[in-house]
PDB file of N, CA and C in Angstrom:
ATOM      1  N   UNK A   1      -7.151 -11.886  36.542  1.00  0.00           N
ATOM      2  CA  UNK A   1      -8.156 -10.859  36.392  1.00  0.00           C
ATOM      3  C   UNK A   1      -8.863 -11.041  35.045  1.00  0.00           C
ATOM      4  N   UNK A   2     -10.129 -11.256  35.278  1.00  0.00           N
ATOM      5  CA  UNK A   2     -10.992 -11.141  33.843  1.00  0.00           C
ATOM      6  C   UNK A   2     -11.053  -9.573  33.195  1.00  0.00           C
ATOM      7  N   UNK A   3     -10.893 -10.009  31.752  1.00  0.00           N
ATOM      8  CA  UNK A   3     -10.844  -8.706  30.966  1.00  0.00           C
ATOM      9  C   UNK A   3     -11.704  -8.982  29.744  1.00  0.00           C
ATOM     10  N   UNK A   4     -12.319  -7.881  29.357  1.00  0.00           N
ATOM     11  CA  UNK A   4     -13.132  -8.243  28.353  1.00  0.00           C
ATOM     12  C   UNK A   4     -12.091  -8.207  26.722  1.00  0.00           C
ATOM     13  N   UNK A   5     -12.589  -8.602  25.481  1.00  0.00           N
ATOM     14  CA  UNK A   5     -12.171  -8.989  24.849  1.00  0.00           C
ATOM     15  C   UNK A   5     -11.637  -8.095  23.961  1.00  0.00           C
ATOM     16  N   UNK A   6     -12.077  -6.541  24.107  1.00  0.00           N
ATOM     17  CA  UNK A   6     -11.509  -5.231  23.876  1.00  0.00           C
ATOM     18  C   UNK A   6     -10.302  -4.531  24.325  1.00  0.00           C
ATOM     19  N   UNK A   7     -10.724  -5.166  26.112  1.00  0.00           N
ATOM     20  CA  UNK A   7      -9.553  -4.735  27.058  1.00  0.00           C
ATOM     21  C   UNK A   7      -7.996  -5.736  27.113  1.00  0.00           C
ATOM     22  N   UNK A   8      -8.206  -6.615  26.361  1.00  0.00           N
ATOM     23  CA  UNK A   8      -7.105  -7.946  26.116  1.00  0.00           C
ATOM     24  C   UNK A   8      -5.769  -7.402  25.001  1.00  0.00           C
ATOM     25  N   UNK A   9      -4.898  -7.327  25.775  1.00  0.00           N
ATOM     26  CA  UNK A   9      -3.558  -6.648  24.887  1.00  0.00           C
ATOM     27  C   UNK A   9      -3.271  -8.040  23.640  1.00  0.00           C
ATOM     28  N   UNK A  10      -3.484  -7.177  22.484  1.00  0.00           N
ATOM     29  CA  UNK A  10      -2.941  -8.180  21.311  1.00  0.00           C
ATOM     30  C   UNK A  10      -2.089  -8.166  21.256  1.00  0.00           C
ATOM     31  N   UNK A  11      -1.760  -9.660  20.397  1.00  0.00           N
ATOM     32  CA  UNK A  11       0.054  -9.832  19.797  1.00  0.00           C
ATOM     33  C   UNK A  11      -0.414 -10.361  18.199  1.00  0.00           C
ATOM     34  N   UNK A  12       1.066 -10.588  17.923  1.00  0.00           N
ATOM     35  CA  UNK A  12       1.159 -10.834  16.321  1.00  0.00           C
ATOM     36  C   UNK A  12       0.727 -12.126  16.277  1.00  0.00           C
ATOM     37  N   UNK A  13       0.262 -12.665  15.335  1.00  0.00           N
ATOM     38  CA  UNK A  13      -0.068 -13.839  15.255  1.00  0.00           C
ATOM     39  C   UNK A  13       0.899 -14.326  14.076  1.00  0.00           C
ATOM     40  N   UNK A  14       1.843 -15.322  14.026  1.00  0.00           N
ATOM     41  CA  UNK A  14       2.540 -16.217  13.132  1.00  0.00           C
ATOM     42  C   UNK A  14       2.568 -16.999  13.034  1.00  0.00           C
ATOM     43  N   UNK A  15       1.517 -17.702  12.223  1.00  0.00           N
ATOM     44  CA  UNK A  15       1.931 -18.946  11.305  1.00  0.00           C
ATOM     45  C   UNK A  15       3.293 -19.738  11.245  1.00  0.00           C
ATOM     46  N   UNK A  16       4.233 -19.182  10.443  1.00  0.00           N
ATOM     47  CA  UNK A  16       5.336 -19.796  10.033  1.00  0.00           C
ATOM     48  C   UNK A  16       6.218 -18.342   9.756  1.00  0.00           C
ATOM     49  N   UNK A  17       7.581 -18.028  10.794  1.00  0.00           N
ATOM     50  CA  UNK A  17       8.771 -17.548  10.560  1.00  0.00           C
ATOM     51  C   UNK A  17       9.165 -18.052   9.045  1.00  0.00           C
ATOM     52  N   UNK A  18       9.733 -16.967   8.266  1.00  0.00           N
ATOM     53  CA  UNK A  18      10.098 -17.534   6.757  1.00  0.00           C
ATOM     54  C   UNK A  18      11.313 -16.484   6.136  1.00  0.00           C
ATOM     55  N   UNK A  19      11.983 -17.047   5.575  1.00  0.00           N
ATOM     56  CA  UNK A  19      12.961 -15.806   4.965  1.00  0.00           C
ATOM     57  C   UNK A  19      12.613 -15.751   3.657  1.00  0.00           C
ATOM     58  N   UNK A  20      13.054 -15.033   2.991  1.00  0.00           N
ATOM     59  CA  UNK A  20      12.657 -14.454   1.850  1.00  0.00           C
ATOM     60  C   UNK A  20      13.788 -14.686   0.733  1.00  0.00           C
ATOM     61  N   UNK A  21      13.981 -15.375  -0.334  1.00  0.00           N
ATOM     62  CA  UNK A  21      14.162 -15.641  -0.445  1.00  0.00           C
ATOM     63  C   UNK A  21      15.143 -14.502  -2.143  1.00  0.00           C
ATOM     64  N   UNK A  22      16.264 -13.874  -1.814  1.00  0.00           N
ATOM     65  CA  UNK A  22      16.644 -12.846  -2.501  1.00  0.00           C
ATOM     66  C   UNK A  22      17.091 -13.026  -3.983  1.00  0.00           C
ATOM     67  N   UNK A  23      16.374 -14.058  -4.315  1.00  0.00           N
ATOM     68  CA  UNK A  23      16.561 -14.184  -6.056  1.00  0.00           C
ATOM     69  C   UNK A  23      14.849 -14.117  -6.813  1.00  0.00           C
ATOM     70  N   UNK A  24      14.185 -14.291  -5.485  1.00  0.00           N
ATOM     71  CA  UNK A  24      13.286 -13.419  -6.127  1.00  0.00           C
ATOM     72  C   UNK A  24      12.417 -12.347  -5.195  1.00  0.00           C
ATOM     73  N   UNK A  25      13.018 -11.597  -4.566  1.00  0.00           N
ATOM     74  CA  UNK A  25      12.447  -9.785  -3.924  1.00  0.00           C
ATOM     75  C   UNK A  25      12.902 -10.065  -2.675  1.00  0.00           C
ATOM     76  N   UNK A  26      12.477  -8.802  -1.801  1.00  0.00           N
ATOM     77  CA  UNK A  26      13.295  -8.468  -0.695  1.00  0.00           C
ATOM     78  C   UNK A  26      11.926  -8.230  -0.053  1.00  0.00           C
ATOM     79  N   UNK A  27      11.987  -8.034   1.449  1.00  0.00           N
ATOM     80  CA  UNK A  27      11.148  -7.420   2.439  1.00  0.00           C
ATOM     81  C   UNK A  27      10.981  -6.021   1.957  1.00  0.00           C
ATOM     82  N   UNK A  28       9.495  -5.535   2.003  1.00  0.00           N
ATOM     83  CA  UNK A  28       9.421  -4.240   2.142  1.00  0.00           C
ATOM     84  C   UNK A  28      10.127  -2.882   2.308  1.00  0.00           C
ATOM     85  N   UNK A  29      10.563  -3.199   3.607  1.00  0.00           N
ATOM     86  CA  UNK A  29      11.151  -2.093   4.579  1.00  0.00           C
ATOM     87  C   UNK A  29      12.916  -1.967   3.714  1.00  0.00           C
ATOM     88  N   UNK A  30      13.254  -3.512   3.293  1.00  0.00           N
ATOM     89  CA  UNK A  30      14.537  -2.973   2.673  1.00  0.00           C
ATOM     90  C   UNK A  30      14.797  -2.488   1.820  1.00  0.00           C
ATOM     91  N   UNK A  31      13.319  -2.192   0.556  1.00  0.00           N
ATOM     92  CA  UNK A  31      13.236  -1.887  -0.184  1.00  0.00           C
ATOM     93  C   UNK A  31      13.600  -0.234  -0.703  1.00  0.00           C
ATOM     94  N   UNK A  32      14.190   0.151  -1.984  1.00  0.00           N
ATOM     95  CA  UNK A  32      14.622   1.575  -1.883  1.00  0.00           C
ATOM     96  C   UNK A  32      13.206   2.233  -2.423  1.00  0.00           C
ATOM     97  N   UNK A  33      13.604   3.581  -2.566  1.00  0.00           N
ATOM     98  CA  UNK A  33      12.567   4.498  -2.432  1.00  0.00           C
ATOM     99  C   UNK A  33      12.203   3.960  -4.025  1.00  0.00           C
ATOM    100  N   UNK A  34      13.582   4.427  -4.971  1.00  0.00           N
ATOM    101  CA  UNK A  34      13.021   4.047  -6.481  1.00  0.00           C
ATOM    102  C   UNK A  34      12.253   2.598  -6.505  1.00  0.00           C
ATOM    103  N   UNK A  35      12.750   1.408  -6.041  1.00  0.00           N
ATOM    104  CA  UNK A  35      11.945   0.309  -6.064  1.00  0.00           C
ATOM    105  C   UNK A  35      10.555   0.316  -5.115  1.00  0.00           C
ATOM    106  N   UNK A  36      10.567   0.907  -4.303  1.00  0.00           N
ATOM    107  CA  UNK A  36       9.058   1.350  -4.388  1.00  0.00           C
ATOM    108  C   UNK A  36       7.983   2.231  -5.040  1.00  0.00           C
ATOM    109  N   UNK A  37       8.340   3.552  -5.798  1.00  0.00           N
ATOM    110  CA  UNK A  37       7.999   4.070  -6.573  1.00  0.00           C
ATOM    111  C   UNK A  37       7.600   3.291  -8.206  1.00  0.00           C
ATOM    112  N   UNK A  38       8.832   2.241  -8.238  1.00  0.00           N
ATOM    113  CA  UNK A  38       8.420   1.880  -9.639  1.00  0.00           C
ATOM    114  C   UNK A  38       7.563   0.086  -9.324  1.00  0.00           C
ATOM    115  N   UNK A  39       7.543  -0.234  -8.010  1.00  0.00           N
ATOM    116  CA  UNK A  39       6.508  -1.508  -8.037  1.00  0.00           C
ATOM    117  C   UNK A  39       5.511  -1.129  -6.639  1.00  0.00           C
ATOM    118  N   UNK A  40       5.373  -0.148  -6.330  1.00  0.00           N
ATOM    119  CA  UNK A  40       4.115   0.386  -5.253  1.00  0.00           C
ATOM    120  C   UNK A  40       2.887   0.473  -5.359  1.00  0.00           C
ATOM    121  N   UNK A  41       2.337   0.792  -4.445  1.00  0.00           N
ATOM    122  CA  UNK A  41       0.793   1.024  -4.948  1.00  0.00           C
ATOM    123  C   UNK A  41       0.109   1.856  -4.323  1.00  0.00           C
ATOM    124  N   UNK A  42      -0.672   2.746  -4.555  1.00  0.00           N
ATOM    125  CA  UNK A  42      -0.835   3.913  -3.552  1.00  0.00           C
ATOM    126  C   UNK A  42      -2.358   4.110  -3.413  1.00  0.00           C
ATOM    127  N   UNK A  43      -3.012   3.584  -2.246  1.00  0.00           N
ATOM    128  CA  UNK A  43      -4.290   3.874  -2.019  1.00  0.00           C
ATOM    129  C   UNK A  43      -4.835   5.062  -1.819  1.00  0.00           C
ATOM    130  N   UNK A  44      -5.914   5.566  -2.805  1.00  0.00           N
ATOM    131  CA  UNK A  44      -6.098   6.829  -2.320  1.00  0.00           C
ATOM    132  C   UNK A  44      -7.449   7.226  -2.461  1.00  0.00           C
ATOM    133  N   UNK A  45      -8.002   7.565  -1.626  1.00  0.00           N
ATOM    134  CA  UNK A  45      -9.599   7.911  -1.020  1.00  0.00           C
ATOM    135  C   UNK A  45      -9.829   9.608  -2.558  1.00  0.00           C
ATOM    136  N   UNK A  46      -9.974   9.575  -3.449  1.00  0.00           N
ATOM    137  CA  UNK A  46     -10.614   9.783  -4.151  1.00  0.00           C
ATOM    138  C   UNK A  46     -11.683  10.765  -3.863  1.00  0.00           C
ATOM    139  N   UNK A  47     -11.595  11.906  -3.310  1.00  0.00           N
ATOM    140  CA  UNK A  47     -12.990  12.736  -3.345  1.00  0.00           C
ATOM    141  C   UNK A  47     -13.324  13.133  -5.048  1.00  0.00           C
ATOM    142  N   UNK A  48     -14.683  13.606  -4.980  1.00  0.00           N
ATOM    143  CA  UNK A  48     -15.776  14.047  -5.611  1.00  0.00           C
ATOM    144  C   UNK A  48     -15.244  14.953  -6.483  1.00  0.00           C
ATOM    145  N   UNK A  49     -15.181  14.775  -7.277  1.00  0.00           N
ATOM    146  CA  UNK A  49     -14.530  16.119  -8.544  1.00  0.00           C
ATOM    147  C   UNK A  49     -13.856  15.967  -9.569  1.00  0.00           C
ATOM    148  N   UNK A  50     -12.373  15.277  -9.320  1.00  0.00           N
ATOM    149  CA  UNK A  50     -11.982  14.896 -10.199  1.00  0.00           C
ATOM    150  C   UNK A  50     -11.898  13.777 -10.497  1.00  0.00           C
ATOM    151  N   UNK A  51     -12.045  13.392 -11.873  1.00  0.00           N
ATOM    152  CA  UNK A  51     -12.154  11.681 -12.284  1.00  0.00           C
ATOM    153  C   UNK A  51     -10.723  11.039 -11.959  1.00  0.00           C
ATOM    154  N   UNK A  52     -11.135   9.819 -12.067  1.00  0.00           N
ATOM    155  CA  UNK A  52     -10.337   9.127 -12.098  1.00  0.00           C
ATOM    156  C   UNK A  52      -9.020   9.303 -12.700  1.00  0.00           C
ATOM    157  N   UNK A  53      -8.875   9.731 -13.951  1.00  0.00           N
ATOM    158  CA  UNK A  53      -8.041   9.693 -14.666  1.00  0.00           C
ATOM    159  C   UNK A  53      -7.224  10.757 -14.244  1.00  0.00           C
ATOM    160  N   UNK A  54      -7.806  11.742 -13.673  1.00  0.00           N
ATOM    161  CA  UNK A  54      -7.194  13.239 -13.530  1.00  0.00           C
ATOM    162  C   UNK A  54      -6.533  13.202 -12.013  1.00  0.00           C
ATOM    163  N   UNK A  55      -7.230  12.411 -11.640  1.00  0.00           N
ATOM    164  CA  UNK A  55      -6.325  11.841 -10.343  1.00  0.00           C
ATOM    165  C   UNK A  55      -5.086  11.006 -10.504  1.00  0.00           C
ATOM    166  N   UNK A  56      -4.907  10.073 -11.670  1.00  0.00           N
ATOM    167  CA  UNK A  56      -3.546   9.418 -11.922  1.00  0.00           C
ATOM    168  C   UNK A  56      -2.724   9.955 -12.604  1.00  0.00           C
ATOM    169  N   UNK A  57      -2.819  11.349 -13.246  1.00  0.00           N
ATOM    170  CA  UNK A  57      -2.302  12.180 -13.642  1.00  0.00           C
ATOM    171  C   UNK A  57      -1.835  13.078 -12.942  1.00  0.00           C
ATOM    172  N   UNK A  58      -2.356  13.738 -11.699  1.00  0.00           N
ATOM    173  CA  UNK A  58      -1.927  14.309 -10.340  1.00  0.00           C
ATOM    174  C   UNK A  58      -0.492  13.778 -10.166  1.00  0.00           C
ATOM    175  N   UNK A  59      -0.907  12.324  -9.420  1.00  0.00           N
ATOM    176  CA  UNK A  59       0.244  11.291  -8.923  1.00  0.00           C
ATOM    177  C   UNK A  59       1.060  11.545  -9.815  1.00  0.00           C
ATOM    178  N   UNK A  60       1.535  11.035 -10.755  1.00  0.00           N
ATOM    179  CA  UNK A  60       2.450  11.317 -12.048  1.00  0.00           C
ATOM    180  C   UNK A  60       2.889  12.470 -11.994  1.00  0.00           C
ATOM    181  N   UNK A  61       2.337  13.597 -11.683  1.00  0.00           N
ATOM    182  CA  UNK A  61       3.054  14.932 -11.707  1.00  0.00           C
ATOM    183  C   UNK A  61       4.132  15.163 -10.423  1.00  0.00           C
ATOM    184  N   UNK A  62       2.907  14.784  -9.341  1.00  0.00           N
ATOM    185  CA  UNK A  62       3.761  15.026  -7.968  1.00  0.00           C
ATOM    186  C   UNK A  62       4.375  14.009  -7.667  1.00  0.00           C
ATOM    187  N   UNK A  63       4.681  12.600  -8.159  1.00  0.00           N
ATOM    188  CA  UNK A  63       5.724  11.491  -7.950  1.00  0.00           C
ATOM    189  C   UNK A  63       6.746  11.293  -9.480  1.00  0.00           C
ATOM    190  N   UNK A  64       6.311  12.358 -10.256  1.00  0.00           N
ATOM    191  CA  UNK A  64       7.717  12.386 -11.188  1.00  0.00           C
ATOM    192  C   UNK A  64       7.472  11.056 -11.920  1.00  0.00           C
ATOM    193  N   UNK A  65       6.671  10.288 -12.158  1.00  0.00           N
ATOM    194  CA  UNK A  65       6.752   9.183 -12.487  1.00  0.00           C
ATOM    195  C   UNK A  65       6.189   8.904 -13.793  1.00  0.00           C
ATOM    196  N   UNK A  66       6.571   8.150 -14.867  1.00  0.00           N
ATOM    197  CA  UNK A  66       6.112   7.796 -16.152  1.00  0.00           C
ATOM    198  C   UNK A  66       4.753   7.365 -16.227  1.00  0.00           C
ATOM    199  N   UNK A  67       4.462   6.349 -15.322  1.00  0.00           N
ATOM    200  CA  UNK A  67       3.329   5.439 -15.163  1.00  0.00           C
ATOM    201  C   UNK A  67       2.424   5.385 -13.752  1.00  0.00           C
ATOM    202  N   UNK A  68       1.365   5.904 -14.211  1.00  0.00           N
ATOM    203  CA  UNK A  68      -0.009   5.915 -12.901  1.00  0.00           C
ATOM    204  C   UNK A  68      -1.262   4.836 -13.730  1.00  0.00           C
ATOM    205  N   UNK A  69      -1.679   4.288 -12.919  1.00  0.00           N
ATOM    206  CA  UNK A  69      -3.125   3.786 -13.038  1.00  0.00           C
ATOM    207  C   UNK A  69      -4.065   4.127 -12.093  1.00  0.00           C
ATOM    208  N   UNK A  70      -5.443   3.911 -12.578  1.00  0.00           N
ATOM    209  CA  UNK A  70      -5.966   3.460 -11.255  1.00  0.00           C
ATOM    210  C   UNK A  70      -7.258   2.061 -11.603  1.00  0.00           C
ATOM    211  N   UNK A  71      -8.115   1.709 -10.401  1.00  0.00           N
ATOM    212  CA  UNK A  71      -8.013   0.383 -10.396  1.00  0.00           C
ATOM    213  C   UNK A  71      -9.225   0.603  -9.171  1.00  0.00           C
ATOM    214  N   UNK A  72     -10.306   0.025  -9.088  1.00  0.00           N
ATOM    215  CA  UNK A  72     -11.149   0.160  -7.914  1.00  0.00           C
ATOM    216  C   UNK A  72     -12.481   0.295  -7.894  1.00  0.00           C
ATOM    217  N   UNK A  73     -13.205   0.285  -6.857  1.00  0.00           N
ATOM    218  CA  UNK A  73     -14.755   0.978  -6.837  1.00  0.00           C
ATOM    219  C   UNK A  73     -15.238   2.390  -6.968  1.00  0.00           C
ATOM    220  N   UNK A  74     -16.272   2.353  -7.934  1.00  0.00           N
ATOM    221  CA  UNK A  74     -16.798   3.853  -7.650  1.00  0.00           C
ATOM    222  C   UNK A  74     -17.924   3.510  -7.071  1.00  0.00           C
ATOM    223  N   UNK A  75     -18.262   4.490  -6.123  1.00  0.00           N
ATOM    224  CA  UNK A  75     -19.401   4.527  -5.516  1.00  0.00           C
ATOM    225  C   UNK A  75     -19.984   5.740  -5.470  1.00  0.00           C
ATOM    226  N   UNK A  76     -21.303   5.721  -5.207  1.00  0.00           N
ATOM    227  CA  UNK A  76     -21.796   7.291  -5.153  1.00  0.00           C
ATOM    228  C   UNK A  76     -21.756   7.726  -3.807  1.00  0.00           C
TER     229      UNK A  76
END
C-alpha cells in the first residue's frame, strides 16, 4: 500500500550502537538528580518582562542552586 511520506511510521535511525565509556560520564537517564542539576541545562522560552538576569536568578532560587547563567538570542 502506498503511503505518503507523513503517513510513513518512523524509526530511530543508528549510525553506530556504542557504549559509553564510564571513566569518562554516564548516559543521561543514569544520571542522578544532583548530577544533573550541577552539569544540566535548562531551556527556557523567556517571556517579555523580566531580563535576563532576573530570570537566572529565579532558577537559582527555585532550583536551590549556587550557579545560573544564561546564554542565547534576544529577539524582539
Amino acid at each position: 500500500m502506498n503511503k505518503l511520506p507523513f503517513e510513513r511510521e518512523l524509526g530511530i535511525l543508528e549510525k553506530k550502537k556504542e557504549e559509553t565509556n564510564p571513566e569518562f560520564g554516564k548516559r543521561p537517564e543514569e544520571r542522578s538528580v544532583e548530577e544533573l542539576l550541577d552539569f544540566g541545562i535548562i531551556n527556557l522560552n523567556k517571556s517579555s518582562g523580566p531580563t535576563s538576569h532576573q530570570t537566572s536568578d529565579y532558577v537559582k532560587k527555585i532550583l536551590k542552586v549556587k550557579r545560573a547563567g544564561h546564554s542565547g538570542t534576544l529577539a524582539i
